[in-house]
N, C-alpha and C. Protein backbone atom coordinates (compact mmCIF):
# COMPACT_ATOMS: atom_id res chain seq x y z
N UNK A 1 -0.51 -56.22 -68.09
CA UNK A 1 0.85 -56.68 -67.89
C UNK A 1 1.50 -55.80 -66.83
N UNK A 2 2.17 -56.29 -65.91
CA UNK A 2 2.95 -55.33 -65.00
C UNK A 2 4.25 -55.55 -65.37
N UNK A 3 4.70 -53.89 -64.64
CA UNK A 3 5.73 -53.62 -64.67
C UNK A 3 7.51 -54.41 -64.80
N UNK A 4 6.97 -55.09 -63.77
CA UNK A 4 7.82 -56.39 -63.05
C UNK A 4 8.13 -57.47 -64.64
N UNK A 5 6.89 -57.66 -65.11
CA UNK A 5 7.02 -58.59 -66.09
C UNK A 5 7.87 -58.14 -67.80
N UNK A 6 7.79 -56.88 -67.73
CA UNK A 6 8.20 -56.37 -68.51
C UNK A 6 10.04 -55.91 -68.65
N UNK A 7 10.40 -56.42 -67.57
CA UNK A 7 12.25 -56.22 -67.02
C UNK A 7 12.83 -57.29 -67.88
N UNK A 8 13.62 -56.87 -68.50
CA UNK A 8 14.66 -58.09 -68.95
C UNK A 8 15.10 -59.34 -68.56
N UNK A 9 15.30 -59.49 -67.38
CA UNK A 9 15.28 -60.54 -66.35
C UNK A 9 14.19 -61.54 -66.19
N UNK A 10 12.85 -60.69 -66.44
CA UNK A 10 11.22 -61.55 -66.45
C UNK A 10 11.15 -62.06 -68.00
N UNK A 11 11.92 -61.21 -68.91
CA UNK A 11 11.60 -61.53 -69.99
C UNK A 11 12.76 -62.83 -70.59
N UNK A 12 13.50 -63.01 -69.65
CA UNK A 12 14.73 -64.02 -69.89
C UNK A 12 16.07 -63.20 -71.21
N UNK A 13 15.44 -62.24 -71.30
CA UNK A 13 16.95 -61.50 -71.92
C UNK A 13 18.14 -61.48 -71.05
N UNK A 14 19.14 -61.36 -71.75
CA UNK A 14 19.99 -60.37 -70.99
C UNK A 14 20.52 -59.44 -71.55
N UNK A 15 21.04 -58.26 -70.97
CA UNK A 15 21.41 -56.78 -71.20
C UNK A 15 20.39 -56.28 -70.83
N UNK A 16 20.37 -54.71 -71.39
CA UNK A 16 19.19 -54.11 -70.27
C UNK A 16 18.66 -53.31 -71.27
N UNK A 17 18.67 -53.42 -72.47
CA UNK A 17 18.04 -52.83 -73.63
C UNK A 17 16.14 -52.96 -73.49
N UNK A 18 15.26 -54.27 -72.76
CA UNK A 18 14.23 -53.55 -72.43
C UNK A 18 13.96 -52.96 -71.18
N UNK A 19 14.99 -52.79 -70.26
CA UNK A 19 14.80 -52.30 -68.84
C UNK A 19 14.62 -50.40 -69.06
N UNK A 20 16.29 -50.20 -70.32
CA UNK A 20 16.36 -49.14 -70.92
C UNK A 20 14.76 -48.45 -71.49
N UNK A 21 14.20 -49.29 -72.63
CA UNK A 21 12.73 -48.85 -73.05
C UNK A 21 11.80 -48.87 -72.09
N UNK A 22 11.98 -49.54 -71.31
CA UNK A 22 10.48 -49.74 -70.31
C UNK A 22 11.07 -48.02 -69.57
N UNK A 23 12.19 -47.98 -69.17
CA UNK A 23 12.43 -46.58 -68.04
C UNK A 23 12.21 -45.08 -68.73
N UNK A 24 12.36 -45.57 -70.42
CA UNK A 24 11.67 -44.01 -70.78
C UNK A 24 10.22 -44.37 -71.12
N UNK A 25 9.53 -45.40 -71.46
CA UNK A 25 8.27 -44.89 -71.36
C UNK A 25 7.38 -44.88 -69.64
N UNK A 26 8.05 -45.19 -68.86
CA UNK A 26 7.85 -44.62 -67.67
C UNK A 26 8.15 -43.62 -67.08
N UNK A 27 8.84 -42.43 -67.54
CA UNK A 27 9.34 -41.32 -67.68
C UNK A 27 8.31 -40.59 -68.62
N UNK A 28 8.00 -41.16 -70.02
CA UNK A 28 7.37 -40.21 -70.58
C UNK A 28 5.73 -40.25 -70.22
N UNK A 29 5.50 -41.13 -69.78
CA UNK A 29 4.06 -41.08 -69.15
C UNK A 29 3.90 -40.62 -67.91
N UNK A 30 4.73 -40.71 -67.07
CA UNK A 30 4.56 -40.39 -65.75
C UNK A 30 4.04 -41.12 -64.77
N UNK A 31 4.20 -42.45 -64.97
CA UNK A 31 3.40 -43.77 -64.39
C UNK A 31 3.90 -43.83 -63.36
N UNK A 32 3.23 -43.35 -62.19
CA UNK A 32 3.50 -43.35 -60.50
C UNK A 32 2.80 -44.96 -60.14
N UNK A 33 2.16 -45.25 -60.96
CA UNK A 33 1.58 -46.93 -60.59
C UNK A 33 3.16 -47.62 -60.68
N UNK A 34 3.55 -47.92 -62.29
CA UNK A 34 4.91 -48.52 -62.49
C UNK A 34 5.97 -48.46 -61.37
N UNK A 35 6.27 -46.64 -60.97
CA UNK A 35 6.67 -46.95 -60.11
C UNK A 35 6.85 -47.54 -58.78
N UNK A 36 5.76 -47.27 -58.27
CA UNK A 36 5.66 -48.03 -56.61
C UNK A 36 5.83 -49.22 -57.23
N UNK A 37 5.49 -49.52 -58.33
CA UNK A 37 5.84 -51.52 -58.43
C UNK A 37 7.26 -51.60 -58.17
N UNK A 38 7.99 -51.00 -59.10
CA UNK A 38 9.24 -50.95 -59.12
C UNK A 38 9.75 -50.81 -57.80
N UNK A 39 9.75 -50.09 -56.84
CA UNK A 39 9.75 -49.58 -55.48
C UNK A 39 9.68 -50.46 -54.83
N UNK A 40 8.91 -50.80 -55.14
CA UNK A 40 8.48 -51.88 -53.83
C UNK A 40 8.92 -53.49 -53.89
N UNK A 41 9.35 -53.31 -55.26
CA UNK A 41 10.05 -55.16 -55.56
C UNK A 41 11.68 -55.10 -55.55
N UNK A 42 12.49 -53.50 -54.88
CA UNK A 42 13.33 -53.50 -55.14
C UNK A 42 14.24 -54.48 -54.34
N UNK A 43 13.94 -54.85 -52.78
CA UNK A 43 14.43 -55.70 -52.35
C UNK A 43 14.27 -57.36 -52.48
N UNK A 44 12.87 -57.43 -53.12
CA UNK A 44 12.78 -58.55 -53.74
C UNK A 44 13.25 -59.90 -54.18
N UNK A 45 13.99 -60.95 -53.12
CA UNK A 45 15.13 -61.69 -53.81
C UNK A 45 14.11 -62.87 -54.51
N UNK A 46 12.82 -62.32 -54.21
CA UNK A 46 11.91 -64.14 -54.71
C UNK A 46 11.93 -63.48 -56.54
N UNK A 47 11.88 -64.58 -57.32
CA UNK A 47 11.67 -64.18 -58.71
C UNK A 47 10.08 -63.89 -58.84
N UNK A 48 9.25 -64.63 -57.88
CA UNK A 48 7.74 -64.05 -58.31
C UNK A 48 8.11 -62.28 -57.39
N UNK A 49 7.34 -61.99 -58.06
CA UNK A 49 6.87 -59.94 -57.32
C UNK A 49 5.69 -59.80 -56.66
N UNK A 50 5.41 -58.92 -56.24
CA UNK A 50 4.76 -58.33 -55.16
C UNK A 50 3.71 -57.34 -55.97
N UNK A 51 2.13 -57.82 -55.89
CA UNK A 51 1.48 -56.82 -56.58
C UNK A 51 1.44 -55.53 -55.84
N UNK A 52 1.13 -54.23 -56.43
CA UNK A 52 0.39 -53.43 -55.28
C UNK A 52 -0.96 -53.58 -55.38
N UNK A 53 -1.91 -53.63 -54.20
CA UNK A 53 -2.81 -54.01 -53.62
C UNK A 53 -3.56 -52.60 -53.87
């Protein structure tokens, strides 16, 4: 599952209560993968994302 899919927004919630959980367990792991996803879909206006390659 990526990152991307796991945002509140992908998940059709709203509020940011899993954006909140997803950002500490990406904090407590240290997931430099998660991030460049994150990074790199920040300008992103399409709803599909951008794998990293």
């Amino acid at each position: 599952m990526t990152v991307i899919s796991q945002l509140s927004s992908s998940l059709g919630q709203k509020g940011n209560d899993a954006n909140i959980a997803l950002a500490k367990e990406i904090a407590e792991t240290e997931n430099s993968y998660a991030i460049k996803e994150l990074v790199q879909n920040l300008g992103n206006k399409d709803k599909k994302y951008k794998q990293i390659v």
